[in-house]
PDB file of N, CA and C in Angstrom:
ATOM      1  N   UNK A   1     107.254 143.577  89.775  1.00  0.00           N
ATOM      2  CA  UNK A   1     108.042 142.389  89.512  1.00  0.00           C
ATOM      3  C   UNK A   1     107.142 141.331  88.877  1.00  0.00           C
ATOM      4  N   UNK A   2     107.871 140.654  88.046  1.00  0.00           N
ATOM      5  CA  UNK A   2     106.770 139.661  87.339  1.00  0.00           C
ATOM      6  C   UNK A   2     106.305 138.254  87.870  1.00  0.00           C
ATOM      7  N   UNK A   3     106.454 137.301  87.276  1.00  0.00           N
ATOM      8  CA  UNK A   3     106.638 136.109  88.103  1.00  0.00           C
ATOM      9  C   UNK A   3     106.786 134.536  86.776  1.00  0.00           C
ATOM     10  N   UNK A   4     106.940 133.659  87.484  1.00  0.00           N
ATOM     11  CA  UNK A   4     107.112 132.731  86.985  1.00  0.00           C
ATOM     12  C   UNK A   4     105.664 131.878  87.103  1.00  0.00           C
ATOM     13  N   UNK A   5     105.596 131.233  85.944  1.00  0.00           N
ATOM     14  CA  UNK A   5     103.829 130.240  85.749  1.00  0.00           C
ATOM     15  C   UNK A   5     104.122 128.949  85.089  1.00  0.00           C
ATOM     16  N   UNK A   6     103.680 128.177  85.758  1.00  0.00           N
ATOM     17  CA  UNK A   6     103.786 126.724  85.445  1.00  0.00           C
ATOM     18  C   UNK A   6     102.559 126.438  84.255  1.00  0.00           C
ATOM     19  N   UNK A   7     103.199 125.931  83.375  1.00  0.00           N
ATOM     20  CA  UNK A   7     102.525 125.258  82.160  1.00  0.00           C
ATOM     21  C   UNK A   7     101.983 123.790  82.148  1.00  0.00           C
ATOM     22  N   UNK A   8     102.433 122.960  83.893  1.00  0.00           N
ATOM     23  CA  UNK A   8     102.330 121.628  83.069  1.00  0.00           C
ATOM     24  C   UNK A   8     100.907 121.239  82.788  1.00  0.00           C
ATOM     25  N   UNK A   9     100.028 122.050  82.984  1.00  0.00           N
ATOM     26  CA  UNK A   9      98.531 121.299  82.745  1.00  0.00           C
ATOM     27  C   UNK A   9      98.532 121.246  81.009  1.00  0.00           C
ATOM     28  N   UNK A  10      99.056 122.446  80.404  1.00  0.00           N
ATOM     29  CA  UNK A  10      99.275 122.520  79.199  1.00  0.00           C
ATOM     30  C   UNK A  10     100.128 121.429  78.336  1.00  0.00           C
ATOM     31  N   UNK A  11     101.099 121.155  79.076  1.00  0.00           N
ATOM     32  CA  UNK A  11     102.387 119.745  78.425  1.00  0.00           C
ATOM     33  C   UNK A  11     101.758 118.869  78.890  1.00  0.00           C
ATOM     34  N   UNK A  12     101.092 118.362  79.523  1.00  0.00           N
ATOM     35  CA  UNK A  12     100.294 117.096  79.939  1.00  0.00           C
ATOM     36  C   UNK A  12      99.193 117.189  79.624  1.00  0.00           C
ATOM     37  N   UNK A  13      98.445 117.605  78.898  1.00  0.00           N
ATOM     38  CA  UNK A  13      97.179 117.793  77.979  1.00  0.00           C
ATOM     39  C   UNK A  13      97.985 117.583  76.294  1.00  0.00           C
ATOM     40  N   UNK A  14      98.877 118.227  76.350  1.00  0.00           N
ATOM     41  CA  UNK A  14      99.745 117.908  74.705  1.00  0.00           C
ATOM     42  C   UNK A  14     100.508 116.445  74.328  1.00  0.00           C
ATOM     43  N   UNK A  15     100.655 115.834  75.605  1.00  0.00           N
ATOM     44  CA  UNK A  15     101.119 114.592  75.983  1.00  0.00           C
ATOM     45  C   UNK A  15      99.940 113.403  76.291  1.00  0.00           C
ATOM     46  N   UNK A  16      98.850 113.941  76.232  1.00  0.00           N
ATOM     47  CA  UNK A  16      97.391 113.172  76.540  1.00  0.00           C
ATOM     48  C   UNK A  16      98.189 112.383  77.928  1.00  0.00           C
ATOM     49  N   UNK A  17      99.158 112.749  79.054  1.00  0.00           N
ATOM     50  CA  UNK A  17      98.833 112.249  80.551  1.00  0.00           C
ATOM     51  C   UNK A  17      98.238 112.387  81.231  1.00  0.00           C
ATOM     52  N   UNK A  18      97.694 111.899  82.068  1.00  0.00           N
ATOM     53  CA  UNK A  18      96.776 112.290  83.463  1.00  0.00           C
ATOM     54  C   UNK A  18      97.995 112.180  84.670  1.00  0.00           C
ATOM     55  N   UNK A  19      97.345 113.349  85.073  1.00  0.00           N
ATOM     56  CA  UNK A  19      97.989 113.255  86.898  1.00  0.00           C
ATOM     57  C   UNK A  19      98.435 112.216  87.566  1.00  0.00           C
ATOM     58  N   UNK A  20      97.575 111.045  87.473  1.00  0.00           N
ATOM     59  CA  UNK A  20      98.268 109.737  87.882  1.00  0.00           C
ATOM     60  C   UNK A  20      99.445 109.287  87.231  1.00  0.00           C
ATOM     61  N   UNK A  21      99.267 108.739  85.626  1.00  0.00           N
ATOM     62  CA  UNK A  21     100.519 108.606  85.193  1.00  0.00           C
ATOM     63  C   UNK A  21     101.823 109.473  85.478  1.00  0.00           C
ATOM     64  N   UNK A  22     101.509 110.911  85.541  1.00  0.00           N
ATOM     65  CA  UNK A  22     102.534 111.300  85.623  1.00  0.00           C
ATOM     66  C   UNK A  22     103.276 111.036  87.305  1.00  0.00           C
ATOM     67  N   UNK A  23     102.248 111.219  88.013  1.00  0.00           N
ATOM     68  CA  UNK A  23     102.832 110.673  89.310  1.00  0.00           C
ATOM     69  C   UNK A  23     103.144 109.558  89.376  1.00  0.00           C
ATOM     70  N   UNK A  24     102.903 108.674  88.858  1.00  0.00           N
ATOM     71  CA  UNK A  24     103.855 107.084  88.889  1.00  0.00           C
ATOM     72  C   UNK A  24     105.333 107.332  88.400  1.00  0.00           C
ATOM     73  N   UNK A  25     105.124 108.098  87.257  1.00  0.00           N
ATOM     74  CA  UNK A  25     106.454 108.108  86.283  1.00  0.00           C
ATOM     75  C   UNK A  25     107.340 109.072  87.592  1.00  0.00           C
ATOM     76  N   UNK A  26     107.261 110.282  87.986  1.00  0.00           N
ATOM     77  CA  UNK A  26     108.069 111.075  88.578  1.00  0.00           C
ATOM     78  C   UNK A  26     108.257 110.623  89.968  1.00  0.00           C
ATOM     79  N   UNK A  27     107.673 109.733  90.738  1.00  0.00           N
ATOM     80  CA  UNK A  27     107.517 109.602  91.632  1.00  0.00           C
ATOM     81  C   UNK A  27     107.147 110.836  93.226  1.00  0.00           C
ATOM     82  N   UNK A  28     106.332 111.494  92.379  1.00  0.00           N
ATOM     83  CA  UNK A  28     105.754 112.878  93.489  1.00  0.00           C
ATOM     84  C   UNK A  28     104.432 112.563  94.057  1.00  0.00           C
ATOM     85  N   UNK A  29     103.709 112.603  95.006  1.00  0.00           N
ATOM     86  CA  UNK A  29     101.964 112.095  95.080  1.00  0.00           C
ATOM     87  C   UNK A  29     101.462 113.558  93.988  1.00  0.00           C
ATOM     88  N   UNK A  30     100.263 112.697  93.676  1.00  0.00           N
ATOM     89  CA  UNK A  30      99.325 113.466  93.330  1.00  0.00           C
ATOM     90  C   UNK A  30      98.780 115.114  93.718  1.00  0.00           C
ATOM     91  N   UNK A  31      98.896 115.101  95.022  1.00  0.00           N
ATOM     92  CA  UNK A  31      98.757 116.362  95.868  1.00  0.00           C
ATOM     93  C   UNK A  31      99.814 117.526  95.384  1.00  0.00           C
ATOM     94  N   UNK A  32     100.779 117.062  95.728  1.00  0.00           N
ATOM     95  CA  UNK A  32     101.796 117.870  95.201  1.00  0.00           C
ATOM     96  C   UNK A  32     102.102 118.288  93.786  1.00  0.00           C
ATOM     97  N   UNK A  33     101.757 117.517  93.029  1.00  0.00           N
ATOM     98  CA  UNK A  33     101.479 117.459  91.506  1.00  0.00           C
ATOM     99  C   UNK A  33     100.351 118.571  90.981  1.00  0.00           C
ATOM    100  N   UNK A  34      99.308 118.254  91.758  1.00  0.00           N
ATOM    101  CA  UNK A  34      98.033 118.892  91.399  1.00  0.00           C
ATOM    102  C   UNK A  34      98.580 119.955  91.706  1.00  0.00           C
ATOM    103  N   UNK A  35      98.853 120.647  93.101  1.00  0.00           N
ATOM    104  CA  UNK A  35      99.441 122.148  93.444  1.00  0.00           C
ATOM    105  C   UNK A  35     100.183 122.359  92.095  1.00  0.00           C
ATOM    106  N   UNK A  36     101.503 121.842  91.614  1.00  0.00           N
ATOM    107  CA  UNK A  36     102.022 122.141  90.656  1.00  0.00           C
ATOM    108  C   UNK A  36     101.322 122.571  89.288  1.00  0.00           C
ATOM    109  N   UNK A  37     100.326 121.948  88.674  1.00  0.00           N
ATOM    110  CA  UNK A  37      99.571 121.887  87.830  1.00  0.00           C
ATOM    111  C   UNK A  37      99.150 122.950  88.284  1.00  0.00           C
ATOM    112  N   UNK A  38      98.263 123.888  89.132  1.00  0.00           N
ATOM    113  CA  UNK A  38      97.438 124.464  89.653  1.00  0.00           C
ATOM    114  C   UNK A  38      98.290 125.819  89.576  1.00  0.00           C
ATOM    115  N   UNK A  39      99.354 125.761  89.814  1.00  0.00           N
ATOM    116  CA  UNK A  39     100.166 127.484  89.616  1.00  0.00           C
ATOM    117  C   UNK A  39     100.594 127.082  91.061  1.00  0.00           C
ATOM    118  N   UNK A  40      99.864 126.468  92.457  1.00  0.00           N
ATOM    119  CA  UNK A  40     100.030 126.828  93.579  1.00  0.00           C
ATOM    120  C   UNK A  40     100.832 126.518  94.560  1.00  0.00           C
ATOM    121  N   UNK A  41     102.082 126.675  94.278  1.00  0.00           N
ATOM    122  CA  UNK A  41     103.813 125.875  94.786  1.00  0.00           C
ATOM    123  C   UNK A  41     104.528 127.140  94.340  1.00  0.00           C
ATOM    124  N   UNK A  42     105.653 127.545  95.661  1.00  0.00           N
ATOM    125  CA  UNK A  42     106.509 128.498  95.136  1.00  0.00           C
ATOM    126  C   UNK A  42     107.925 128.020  94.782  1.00  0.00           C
ATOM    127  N   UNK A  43     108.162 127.120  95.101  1.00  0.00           N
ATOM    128  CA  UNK A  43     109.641 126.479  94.468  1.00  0.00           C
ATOM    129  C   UNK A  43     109.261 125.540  94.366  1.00  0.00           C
ATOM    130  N   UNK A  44     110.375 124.561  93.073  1.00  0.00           N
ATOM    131  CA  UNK A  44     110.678 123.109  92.658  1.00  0.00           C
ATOM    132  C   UNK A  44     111.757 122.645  92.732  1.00  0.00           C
ATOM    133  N   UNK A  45     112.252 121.743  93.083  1.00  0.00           N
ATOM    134  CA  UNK A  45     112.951 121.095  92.811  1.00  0.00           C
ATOM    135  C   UNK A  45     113.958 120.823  91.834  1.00  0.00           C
ATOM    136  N   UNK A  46     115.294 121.199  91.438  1.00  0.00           N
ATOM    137  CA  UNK A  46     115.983 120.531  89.907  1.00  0.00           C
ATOM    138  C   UNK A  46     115.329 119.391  89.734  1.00  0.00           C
ATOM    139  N   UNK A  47     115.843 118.421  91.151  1.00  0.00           N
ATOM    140  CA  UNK A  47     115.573 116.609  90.611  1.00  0.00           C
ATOM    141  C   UNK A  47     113.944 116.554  90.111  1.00  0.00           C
ATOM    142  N   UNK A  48     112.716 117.850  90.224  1.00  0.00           N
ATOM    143  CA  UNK A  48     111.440 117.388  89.982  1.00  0.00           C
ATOM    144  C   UNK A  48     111.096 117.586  89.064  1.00  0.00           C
ATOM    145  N   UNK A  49     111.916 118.742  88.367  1.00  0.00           N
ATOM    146  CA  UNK A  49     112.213 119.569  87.301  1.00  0.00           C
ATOM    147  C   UNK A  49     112.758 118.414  86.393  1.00  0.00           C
ATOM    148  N   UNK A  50     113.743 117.701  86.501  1.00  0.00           N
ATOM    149  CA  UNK A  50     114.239 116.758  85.497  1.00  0.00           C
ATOM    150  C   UNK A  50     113.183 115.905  85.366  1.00  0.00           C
ATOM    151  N   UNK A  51     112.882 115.087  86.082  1.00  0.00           N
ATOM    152  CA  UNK A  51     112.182 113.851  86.516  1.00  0.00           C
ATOM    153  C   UNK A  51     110.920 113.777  85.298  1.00  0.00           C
ATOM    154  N   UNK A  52     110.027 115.356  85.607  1.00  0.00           N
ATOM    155  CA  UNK A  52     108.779 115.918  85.091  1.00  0.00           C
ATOM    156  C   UNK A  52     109.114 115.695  83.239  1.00  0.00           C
ATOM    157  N   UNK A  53     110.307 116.746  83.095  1.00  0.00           N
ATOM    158  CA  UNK A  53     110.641 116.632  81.905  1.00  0.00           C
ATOM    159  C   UNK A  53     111.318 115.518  81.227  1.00  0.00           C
ATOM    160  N   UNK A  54     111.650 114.666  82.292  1.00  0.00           N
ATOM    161  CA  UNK A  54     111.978 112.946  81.301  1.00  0.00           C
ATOM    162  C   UNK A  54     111.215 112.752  80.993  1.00  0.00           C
ATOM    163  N   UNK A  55     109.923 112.418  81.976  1.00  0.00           N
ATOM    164  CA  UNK A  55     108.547 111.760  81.713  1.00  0.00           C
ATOM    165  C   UNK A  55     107.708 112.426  80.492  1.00  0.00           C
ATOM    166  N   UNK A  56     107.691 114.108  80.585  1.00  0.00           N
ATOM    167  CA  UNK A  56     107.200 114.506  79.553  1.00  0.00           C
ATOM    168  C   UNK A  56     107.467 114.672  78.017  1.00  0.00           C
ATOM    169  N   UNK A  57     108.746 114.041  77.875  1.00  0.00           N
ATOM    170  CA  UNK A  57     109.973 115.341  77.203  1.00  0.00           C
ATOM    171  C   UNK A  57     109.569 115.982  76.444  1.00  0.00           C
ATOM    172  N   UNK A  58     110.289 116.716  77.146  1.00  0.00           N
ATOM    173  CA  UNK A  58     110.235 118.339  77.304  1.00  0.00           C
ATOM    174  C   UNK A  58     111.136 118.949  77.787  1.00  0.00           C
ATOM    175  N   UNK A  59     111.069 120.207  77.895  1.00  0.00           N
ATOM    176  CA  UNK A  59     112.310 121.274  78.132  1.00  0.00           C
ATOM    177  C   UNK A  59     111.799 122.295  79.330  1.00  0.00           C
ATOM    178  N   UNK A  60     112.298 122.605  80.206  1.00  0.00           N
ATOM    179  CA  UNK A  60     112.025 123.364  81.169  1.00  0.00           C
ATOM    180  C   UNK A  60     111.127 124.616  80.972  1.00  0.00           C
ATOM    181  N   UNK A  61     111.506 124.838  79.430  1.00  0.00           N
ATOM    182  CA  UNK A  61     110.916 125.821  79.139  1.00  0.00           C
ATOM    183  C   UNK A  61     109.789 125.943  78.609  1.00  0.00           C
ATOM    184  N   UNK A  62     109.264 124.218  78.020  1.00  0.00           N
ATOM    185  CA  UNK A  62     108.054 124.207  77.839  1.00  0.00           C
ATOM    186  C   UNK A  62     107.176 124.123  79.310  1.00  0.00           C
ATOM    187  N   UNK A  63     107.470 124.176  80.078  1.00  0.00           N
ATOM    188  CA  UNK A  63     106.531 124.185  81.764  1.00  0.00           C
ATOM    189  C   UNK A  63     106.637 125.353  82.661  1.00  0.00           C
ATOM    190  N   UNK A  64     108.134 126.106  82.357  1.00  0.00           N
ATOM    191  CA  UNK A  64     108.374 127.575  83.117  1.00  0.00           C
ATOM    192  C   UNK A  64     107.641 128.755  82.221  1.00  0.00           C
ATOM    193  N   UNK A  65     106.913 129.359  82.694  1.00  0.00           N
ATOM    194  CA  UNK A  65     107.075 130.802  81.645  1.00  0.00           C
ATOM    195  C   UNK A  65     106.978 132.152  82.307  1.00  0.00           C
ATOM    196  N   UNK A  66     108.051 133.168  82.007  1.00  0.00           N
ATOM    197  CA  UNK A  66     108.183 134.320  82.863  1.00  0.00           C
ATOM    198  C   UNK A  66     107.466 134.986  82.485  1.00  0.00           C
ATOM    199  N   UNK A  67     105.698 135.873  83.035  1.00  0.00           N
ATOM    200  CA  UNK A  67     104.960 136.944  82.773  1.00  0.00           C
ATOM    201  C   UNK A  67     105.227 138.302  83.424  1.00  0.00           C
ATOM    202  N   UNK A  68     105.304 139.082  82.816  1.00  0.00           N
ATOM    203  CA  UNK A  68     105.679 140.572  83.528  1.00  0.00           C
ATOM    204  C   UNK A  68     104.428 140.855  83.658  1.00  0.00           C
ATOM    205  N   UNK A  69     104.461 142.088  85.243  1.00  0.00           N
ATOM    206  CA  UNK A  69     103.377 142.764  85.765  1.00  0.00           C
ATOM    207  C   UNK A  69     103.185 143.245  84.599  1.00  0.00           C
ATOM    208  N   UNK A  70     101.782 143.538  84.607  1.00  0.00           N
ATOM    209  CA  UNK A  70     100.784 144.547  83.398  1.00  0.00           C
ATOM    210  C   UNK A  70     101.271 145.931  84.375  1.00  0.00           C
ATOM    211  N   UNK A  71     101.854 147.008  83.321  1.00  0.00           N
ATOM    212  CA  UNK A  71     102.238 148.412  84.048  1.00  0.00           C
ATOM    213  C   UNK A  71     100.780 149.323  83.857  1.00  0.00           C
TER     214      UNK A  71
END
């Protein structure tokens, strides 16, 4: 089974934000953010999911990306 991988270090490096800004804008702490950034969170939120992508705009799909197991 494959899995799902978070991009936002990638959209927030293309956006020149830092972790802080973006945590002001979304209103999430830092901690939780960083996990996110980090790959290391197994679910999100819609409302964090929107929030992320107002602040970034962007599209869900620039921050989700589905990798299949290597067979």
């Amino acid at each position: 089974m494959g899995k799902i991988v978070l991009r936002l270090d990638r959209v927030m490096a293309d956006r020149k934000m830092s972790l802080k800004e973006l945590s002001e804008a979304v209103g999430v702490s830092n901690v939780n953010l960083s996990k996110m950034k980090t790959g290391k969170i197994s679910a999100i939120r819609f409302s964090t999911l929107v929030a992320i992508c107002e602040a970034l705009d962007c599209q869900p799909g620039d921050i989700l990306e589905y990798e299949r197991d290597a067979d």
